[in-house]
Protein backbone atom coordinates (compact mmCIF):
# COMPACT_ATOMS: atom_id res chain seq x y z
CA UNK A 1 -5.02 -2.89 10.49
CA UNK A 2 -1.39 -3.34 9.23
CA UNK A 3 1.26 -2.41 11.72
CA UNK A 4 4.48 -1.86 10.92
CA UNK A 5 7.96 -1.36 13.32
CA UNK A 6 11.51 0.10 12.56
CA UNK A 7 14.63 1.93 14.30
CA UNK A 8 15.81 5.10 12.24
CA UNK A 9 19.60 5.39 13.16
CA UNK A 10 20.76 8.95 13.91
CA UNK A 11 24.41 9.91 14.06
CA UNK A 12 26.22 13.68 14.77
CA UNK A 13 27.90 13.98 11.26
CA UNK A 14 29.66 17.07 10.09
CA UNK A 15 26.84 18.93 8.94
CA UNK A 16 25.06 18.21 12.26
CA UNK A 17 22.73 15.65 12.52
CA UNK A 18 22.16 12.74 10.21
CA UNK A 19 19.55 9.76 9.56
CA UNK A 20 19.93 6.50 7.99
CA UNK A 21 17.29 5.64 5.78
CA UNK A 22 16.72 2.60 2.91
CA UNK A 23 15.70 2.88 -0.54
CA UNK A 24 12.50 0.48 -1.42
CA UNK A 25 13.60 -2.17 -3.29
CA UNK A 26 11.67 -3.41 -6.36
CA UNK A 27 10.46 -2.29 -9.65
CA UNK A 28 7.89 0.32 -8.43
CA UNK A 29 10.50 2.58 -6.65
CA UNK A 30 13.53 1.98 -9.35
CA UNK A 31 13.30 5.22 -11.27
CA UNK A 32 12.09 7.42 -7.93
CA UNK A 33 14.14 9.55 -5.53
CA UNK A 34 11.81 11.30 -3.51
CA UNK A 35 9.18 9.63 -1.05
CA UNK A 36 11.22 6.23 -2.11
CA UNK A 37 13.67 6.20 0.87
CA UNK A 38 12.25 5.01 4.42
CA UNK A 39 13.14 4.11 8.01
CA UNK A 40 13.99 0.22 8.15
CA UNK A 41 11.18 -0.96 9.08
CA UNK A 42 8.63 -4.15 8.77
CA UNK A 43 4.94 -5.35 9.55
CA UNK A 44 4.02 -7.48 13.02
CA UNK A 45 1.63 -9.53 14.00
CA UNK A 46 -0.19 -8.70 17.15
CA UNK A 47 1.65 -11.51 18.94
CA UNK A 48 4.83 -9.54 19.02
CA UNK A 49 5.81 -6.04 20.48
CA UNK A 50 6.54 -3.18 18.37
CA UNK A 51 10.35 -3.32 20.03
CA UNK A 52 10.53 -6.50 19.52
CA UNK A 53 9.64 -6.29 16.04
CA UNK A 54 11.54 -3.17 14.95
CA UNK A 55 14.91 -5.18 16.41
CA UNK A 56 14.13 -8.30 14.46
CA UNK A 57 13.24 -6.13 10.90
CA UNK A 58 16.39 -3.97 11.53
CA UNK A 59 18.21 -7.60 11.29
CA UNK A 60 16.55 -8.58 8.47
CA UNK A 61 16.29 -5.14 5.84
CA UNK A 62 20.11 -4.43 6.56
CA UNK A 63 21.61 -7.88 8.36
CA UNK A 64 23.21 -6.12 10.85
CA UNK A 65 21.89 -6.04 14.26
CA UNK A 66 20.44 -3.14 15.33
CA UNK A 67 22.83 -1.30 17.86
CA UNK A 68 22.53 -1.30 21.68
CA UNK A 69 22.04 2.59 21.96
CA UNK A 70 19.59 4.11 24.37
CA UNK A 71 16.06 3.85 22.11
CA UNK A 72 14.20 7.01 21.81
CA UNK A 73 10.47 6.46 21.14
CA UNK A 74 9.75 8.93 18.25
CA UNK A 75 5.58 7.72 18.40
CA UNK A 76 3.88 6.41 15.40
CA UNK A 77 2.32 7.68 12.08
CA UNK A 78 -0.60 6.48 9.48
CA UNK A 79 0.86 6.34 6.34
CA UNK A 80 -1.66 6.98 3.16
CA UNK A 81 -1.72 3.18 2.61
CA UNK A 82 -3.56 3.18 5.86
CA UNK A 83 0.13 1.42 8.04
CA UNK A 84 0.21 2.17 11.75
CA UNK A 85 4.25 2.91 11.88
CA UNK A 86 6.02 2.84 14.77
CA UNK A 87 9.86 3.97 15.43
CA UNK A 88 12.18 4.56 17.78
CA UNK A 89 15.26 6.04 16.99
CA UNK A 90 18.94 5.05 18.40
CA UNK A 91 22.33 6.49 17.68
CA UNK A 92 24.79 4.80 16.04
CA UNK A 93 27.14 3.97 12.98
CA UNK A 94 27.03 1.76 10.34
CA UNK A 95 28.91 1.37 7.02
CA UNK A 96 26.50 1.39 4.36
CA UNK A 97 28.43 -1.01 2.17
CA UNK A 98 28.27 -3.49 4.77
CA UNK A 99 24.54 -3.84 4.31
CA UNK A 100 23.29 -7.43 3.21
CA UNK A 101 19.32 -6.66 2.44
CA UNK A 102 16.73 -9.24 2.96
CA UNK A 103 15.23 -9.81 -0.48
CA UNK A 104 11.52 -10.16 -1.54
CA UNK A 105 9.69 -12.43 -4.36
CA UNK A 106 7.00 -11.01 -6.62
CA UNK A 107 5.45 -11.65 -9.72
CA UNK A 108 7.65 -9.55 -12.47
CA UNK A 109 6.07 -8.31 -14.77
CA UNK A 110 2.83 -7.88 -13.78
CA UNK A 111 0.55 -11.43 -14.97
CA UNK A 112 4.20 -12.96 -16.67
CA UNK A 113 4.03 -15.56 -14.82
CA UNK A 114 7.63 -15.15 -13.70
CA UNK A 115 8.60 -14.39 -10.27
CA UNK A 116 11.38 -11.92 -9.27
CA UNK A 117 12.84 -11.71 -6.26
CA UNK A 118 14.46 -8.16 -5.38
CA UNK A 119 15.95 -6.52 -2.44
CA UNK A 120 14.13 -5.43 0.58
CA UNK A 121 16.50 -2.08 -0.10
CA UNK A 122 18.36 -1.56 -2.79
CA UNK A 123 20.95 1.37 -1.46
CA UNK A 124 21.05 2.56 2.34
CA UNK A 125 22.09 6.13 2.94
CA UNK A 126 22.97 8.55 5.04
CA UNK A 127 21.23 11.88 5.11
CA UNK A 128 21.47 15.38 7.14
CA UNK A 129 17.83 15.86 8.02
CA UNK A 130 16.84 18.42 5.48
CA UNK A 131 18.12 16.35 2.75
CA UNK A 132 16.27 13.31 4.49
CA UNK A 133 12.92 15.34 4.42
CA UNK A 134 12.81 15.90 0.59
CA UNK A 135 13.32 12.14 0.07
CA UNK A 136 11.77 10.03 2.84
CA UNK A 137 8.20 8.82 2.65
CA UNK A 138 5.97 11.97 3.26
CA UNK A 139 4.42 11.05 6.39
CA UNK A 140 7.60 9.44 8.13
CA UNK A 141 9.00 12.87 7.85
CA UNK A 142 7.02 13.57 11.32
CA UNK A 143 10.11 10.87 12.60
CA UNK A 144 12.94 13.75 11.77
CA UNK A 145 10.92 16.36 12.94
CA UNK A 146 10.46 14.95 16.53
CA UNK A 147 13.96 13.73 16.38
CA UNK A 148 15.09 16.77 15.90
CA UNK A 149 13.22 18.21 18.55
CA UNK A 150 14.65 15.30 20.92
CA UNK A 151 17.97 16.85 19.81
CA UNK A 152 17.86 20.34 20.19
């Protein structure tokens, strides 16, 4: 099973409360808004610790490191790929020009021959959490609602 590890960074804005989330880099999420933004996140091997591992990705989707907040476990979800994701969530604030994404390699177009490489995340935004809900991956949205429950 593919497990996967990331730290959604909350923040009291003026509308109330806000998330940072990533756009998916790459061709396939170009030309799509909604359920094309995500937590940062990354897989793990079984040698390393879901903390561990959401820390390290954090570094390496925006590098930045994460911040040293107080981590709030907000559980994990199946995505429809079949992903175990894990997050924790820890307030903070971050510039999103100062974002450096990791990048990725792929074969671009599909049987070219050619390979691309692309960002990891190609813009990094911050949301209120209703906005957040009509754009983040569908089943990641169970993240705002239990961090907005951890709010309240």
């Amino acid at each position: 099973m593919r497990r996967s590890a990331g730290l959604l960074l909350f923040r009291c804005g003026d509308d109330g409360l806000e998330v940072l989330l990533g756009h998916m880099g790459g061709p396939f999420f170009a030309r799509r808004d909604a359920g094309a933004w995500t937590v940062p996140k990354g897989e793990y091997e079984a040698d390393e610790s879901a903390w561990d591992a959401a820390r390290r990705e954090f570094t390496e989707e925006l590098g930045l490191a994460p911040p040293d907040g107080a981590a709030v476990p907000l559980g994990e979800v199946r995505q429809s790929g079949g992903k175990l994701v894990t997050v924790w969530a820890v307030e903070g604030d971050l510039d999103p020009a100062a974002v450096t994404p990791g990048t990725f390699r792929m074969e671009w177009p599909p049987r070219s021959g050619r390979i691309e490489e692309f960002p990891e995340l190609d813009r990094v935004r911050w949301f209120p959490l209703a906005e957040a809900r009509d754009v983040i991956v569908r089943a990641q949205g169970a993240f705002l609602d239990r961090l907005a429950e951890h709010s309240a």
